[in-house]
Protein backbone atom coordinates (compact mmCIF):
# COMPACT_ATOMS: atom_id res chain seq x y z
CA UNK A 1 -53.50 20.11 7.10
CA UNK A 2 -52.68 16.61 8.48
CA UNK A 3 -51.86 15.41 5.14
CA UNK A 4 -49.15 17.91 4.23
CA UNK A 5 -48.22 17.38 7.99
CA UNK A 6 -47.53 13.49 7.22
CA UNK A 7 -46.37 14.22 3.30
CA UNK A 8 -43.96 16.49 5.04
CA UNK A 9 -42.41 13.99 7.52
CA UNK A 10 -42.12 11.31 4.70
CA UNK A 11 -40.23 13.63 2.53
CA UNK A 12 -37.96 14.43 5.71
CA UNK A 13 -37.47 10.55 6.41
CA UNK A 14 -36.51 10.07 3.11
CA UNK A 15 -34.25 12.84 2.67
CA UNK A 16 -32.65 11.93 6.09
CA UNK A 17 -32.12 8.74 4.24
CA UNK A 18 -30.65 9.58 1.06
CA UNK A 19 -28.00 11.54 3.65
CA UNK A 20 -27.39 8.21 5.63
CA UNK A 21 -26.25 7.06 2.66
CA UNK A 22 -24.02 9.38 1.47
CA UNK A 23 -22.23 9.41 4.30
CA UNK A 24 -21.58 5.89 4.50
CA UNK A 25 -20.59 5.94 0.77
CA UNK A 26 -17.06 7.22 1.45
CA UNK A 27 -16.31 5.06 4.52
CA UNK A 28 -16.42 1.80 2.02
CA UNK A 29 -13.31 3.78 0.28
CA UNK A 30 -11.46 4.35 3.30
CA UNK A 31 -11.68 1.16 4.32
CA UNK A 32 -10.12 -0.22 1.31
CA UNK A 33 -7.89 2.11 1.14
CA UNK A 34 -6.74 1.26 4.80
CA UNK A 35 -6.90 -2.33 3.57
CA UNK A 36 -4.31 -2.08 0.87
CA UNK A 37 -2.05 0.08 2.84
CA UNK A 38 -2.04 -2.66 5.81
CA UNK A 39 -1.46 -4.92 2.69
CA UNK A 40 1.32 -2.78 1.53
CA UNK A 41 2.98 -2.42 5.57
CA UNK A 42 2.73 -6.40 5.70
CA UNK A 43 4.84 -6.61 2.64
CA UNK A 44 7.58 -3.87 3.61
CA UNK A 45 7.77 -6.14 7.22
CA UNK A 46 8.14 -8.86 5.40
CA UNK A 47 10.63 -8.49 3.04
CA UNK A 48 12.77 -5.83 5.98
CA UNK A 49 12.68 -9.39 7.82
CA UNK A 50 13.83 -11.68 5.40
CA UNK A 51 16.67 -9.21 4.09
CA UNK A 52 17.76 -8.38 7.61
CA UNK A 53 17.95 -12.05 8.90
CA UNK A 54 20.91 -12.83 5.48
CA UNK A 55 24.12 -12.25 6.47
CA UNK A 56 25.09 -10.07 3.36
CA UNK A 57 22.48 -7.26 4.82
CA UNK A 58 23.05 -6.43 7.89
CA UNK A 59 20.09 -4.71 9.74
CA UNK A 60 17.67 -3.55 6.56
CA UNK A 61 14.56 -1.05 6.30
CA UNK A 62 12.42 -1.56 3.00
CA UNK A 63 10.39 1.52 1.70
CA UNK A 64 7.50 0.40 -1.49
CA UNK A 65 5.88 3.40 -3.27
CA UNK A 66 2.71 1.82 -5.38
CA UNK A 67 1.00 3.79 -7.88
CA UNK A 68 -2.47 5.16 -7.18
CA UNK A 69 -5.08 3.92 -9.83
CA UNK A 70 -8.06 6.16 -8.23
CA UNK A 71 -7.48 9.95 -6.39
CA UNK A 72 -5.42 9.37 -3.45
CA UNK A 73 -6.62 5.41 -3.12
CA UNK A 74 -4.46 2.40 -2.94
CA UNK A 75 -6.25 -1.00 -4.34
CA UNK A 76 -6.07 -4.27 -2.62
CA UNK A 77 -3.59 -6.60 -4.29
CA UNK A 78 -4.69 -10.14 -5.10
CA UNK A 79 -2.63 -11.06 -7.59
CA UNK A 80 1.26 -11.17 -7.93
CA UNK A 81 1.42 -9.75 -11.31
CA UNK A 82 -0.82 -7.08 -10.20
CA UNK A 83 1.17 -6.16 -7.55
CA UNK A 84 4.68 -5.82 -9.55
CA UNK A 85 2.64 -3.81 -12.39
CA UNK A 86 1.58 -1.15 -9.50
CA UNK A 87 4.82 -0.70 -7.51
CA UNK A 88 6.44 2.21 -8.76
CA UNK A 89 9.74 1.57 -6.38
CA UNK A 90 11.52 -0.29 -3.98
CA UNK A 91 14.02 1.82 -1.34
CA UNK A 92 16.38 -0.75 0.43
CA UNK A 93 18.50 1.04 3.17
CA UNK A 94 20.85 -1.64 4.63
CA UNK A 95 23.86 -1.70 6.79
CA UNK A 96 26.43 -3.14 4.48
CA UNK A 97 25.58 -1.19 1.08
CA UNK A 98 28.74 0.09 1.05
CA UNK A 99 29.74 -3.73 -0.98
CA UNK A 100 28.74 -3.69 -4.35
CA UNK A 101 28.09 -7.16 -4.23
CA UNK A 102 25.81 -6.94 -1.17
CA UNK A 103 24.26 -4.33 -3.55
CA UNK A 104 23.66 -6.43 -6.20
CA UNK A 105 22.40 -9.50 -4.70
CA UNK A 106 20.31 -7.68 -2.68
CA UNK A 107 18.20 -5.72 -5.80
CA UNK A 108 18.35 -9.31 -7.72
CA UNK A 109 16.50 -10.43 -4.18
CA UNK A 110 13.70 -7.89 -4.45
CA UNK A 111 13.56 -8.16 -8.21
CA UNK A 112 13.14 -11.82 -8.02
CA UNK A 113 10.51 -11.84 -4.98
CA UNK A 114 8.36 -8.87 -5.71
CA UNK A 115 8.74 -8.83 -10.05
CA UNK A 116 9.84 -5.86 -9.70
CA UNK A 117 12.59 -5.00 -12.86
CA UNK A 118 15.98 -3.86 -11.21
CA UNK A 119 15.65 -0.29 -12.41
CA UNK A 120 12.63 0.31 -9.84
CA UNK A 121 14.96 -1.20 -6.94
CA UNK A 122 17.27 1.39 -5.09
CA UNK A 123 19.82 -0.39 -2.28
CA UNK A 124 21.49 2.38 0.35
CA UNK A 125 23.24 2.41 3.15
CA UNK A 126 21.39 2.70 6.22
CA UNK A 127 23.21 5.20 8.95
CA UNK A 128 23.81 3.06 12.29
């Protein structure tokens, strides 16, 4: 009886074990994925900075959309060609859109910072 007592508890330990794991399992994912979304944030604050700060803009807000390689998951970007390959779209909402040529030096801006072709870059005007 004290055998199957102790086989018992081993099986339970490992069991309890093999659920340890899979529960940690998916918090590795969520951390990356929180990774290349704080990645992504950085970028959008970045570039909302440097186009509000030119006098051509006026106060600017920049939106990126990446594409999703896994189920709902965002990688971590390393690499600059990497990151142009998975943006799907740039949204540029800026006081003076109304100018054409605000418009277009602003998309050649993003194009030329993020390589990102001018047909995934859309410049609006932003509501004050």
């Amino acid at each position: 009886m004290s055998k199957l007592l102790k086989r018992d508890k081993i099986i339970i330990l490992l069991l309890l074990g093999v659920l340890l794991i899979v529960i940690v399992i998916p918090t590795n994912k969520s951390s990356q994925k929180s990774n290349a979304e704080s990645q992504l944030n950085e970028l959008e604050t970045k570039l909302t900075e440097t186009l509000s700060k030119s006098t051509l803009a006026g106060k600017c807000k920049v939106i990126i959309t990446m594409k999703n390689d896994k189920e709902g998951s965002l990688d971590v970007v390393n690499d600059d060609s990497v990151l142009a390959a998975k943006i799907m779209g740039v949204l540029v909402l800026c006081e003076n859109a109304d100018d054409m040529n605000v418009v277009a030096k602003i998309t050649d801006t993003v194009s030329a910072l993020l390589g990102v072709p001018v047909n995934r870059i859309k410049v609006l005007k932003m509501e004050v």
